[in-house]
N, C-alpha and C. Protein backbone atom coordinates (compact mmCIF):
# COMPACT_ATOMS: atom_id res chain seq x y z
N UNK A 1 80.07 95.16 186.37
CA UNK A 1 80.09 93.75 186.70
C UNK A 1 80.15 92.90 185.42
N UNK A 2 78.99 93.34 184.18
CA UNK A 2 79.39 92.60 183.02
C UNK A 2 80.82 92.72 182.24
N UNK A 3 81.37 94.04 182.32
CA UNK A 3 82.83 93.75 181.99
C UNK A 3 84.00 93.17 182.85
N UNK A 4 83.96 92.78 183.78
CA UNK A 4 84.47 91.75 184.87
C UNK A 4 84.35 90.49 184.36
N UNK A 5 83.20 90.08 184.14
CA UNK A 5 82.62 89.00 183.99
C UNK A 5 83.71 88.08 182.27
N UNK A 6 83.18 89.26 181.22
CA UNK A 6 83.53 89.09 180.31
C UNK A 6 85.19 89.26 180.05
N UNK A 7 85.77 89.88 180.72
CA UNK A 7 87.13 89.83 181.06
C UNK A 7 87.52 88.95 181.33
N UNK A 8 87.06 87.53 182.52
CA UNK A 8 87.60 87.03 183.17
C UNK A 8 87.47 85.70 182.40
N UNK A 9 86.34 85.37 181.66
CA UNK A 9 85.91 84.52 180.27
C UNK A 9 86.63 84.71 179.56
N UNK A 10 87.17 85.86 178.55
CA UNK A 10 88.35 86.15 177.19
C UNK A 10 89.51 85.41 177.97
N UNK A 11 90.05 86.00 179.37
CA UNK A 11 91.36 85.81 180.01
C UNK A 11 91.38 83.95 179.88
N UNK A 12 89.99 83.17 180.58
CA UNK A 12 90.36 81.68 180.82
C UNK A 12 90.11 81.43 179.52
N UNK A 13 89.65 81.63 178.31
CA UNK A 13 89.36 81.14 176.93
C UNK A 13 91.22 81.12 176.59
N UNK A 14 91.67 82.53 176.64
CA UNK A 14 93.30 82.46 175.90
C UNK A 14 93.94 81.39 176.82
N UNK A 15 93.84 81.34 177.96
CA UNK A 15 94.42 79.85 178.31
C UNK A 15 93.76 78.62 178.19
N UNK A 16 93.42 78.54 177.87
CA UNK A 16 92.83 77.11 177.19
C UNK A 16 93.72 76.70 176.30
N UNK A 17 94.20 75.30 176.01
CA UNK A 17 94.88 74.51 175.11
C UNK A 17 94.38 74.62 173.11
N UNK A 18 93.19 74.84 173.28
CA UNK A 18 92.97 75.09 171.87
C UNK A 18 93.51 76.26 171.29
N UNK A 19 93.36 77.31 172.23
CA UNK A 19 94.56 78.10 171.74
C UNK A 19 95.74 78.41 171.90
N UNK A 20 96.49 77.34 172.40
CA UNK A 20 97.36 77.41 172.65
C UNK A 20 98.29 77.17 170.85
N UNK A 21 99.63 78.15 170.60
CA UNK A 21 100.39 77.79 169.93
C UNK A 21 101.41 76.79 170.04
N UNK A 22 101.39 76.65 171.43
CA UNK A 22 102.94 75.72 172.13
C UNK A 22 102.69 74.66 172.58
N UNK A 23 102.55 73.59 172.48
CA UNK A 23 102.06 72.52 173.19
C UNK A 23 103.45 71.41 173.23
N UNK A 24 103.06 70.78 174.69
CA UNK A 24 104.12 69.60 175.07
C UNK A 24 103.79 68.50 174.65
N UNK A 25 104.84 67.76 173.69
CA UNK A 25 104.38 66.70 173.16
C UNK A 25 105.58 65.20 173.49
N UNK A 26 105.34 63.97 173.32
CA UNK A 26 106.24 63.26 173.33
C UNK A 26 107.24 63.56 171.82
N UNK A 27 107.99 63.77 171.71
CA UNK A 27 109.35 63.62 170.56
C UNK A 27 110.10 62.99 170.84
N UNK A 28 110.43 61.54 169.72
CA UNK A 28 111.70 60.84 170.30
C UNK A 28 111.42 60.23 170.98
N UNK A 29 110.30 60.50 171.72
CA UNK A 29 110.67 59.62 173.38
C UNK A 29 110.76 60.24 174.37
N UNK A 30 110.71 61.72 174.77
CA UNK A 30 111.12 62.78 175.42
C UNK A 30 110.53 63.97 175.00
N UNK A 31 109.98 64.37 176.55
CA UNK A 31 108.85 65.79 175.90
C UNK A 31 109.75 66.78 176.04
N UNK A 32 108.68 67.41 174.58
CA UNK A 32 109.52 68.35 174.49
C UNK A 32 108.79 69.32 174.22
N UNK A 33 108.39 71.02 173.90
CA UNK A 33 107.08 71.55 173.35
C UNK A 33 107.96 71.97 171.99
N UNK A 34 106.35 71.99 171.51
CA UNK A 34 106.37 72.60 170.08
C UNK A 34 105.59 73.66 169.86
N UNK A 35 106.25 74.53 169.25
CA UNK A 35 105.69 76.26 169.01
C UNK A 35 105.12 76.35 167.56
N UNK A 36 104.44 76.90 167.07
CA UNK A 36 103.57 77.02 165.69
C UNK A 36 104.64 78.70 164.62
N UNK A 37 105.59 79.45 166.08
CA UNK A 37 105.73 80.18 165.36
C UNK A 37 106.93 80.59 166.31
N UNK A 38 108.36 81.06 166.01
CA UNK A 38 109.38 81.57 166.62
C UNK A 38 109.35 82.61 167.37
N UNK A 39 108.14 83.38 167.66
CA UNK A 39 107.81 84.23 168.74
C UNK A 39 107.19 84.17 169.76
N UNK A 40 106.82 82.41 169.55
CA UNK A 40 105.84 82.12 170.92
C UNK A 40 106.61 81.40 171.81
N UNK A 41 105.88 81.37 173.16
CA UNK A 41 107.18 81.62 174.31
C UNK A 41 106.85 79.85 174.77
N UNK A 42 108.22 79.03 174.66
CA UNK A 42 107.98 77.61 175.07
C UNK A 42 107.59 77.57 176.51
N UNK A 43 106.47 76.84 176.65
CA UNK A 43 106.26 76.30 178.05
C UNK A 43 106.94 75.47 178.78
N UNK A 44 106.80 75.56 180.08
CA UNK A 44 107.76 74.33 180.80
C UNK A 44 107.34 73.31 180.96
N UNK A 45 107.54 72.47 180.42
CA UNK A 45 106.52 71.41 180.13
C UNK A 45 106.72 70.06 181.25
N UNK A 46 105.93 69.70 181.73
CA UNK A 46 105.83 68.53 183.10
C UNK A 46 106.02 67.25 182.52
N UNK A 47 106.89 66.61 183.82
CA UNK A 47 107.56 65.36 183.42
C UNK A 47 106.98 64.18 183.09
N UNK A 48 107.10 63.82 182.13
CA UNK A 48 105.71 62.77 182.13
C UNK A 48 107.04 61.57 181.31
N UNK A 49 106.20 60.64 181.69
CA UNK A 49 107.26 59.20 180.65
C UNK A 49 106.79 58.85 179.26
N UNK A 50 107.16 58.94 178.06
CA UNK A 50 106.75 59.01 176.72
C UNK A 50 107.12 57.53 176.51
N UNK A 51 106.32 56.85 176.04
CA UNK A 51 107.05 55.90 175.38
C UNK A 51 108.17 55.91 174.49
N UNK A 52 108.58 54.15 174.53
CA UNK A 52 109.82 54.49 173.24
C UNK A 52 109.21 54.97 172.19
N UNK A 53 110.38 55.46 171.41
CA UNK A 53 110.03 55.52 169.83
C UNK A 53 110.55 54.44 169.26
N UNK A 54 109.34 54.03 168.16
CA UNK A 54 110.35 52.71 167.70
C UNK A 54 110.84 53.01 166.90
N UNK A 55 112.21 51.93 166.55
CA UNK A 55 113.16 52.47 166.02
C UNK A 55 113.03 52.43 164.02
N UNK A 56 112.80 53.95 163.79
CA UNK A 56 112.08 53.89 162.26
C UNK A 56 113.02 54.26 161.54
N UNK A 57 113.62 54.10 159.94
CA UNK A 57 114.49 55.06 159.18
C UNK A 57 113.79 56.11 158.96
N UNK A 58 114.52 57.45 159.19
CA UNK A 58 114.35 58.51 158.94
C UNK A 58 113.91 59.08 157.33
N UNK A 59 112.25 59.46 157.81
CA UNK A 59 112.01 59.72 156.11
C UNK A 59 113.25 60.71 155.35
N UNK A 60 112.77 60.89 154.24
CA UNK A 60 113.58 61.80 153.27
C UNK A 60 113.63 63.30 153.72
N UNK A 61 114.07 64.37 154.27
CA UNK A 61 113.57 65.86 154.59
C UNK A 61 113.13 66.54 153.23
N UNK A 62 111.77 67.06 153.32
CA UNK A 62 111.28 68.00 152.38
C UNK A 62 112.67 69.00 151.98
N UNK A 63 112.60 69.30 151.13
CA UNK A 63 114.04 70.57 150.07
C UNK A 63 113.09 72.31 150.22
N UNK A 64 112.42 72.22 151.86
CA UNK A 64 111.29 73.71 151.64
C UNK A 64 112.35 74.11 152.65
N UNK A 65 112.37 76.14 152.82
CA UNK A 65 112.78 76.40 153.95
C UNK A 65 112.04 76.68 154.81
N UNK A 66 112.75 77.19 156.12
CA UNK A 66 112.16 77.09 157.26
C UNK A 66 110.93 77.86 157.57
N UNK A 67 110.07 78.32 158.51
CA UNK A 67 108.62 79.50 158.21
C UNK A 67 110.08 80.86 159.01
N UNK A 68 109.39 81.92 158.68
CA UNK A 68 110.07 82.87 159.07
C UNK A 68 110.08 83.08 160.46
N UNK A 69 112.01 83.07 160.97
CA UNK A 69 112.02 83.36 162.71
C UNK A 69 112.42 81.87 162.83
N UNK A 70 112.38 80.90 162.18
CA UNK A 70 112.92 80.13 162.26
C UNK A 70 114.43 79.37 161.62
N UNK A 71 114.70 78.68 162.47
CA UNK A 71 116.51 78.35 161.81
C UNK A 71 116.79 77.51 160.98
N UNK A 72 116.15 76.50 161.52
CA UNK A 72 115.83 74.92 161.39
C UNK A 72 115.14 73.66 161.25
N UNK A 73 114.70 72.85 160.75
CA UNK A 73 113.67 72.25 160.44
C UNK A 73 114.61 70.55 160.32
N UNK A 74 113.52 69.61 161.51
CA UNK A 74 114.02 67.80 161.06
C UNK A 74 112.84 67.56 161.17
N UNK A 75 113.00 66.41 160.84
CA UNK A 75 111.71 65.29 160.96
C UNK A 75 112.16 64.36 162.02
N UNK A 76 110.98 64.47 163.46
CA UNK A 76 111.15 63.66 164.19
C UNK A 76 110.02 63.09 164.32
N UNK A 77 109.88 62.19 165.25
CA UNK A 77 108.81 60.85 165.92
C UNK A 77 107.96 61.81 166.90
N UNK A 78 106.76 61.90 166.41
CA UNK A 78 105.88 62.97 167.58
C UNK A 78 104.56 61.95 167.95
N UNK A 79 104.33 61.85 169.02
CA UNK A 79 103.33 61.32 169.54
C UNK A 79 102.32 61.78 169.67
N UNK A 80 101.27 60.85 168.47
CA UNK A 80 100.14 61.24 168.16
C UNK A 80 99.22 61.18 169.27
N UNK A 81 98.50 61.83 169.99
CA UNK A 81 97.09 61.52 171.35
C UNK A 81 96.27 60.94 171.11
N UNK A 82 96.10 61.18 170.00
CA UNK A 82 94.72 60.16 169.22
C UNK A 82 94.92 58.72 169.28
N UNK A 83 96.11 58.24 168.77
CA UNK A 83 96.25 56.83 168.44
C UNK A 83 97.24 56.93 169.12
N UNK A 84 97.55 57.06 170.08
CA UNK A 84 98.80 57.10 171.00
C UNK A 84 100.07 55.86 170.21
N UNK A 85 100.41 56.71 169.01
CA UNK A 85 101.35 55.78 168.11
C UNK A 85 102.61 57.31 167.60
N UNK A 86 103.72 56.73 167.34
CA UNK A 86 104.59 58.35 166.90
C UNK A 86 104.18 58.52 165.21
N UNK A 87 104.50 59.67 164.89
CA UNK A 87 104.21 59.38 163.63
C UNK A 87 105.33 60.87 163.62
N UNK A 88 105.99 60.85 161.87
CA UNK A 88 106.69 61.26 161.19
C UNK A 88 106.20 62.85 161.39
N UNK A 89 106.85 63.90 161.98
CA UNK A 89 106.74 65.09 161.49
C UNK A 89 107.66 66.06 161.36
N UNK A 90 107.76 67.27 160.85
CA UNK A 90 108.70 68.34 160.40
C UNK A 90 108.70 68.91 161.79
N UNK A 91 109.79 68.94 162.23
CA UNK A 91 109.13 70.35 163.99
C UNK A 91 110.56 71.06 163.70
N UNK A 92 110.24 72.28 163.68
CA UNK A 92 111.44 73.94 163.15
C UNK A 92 111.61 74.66 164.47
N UNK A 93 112.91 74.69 164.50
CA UNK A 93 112.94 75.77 165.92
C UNK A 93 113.61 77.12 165.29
């Protein structure tokens, strides 16, 4: 019964959002998820309405390459939760 127990605790802990690698975020204006690493599997992420992004010049792109497993790397408008404001980040697929 205690390894049931403790099974079924590890199982709802790995789904929990804190550990989650992939999370759905506003980008742009439009959700989209973001993965921490090219082997983790994108979620389907639910329709929700993002605000605009306002319209910002595009910082400068860092001259680093991509993390490994990855192709590509921009800087888009990601919507912060905290301050529900976009702010500037690198996201690599």
């Amino acid at each position: 019964m205690r390894i049931l127990i403790v099974a079924i605790f590890a199982f709802l802990m790995a789904q929990s959002d804190s550990f989650a690698t992939c999370q759905c975020h506003c980008v742009n204006g439009e959700v989209e998820a973001i993965c921490t690493s090219s082997i983790d599997i994108k979620p389907i992420c639910a329709s929700k309405i993002c605000p605009f992004a306002p319209p910002n010049i595009k910082p400068i792109e860092p001259l680093t390459l991509p993390p490994p497993g990855m192709t590509s790397c921009e800087m888009k408008q990601v919507l912060d939760t905290n301050s529900n404001k976009y702010q500037w980040k690198r996201v690599c697929k």
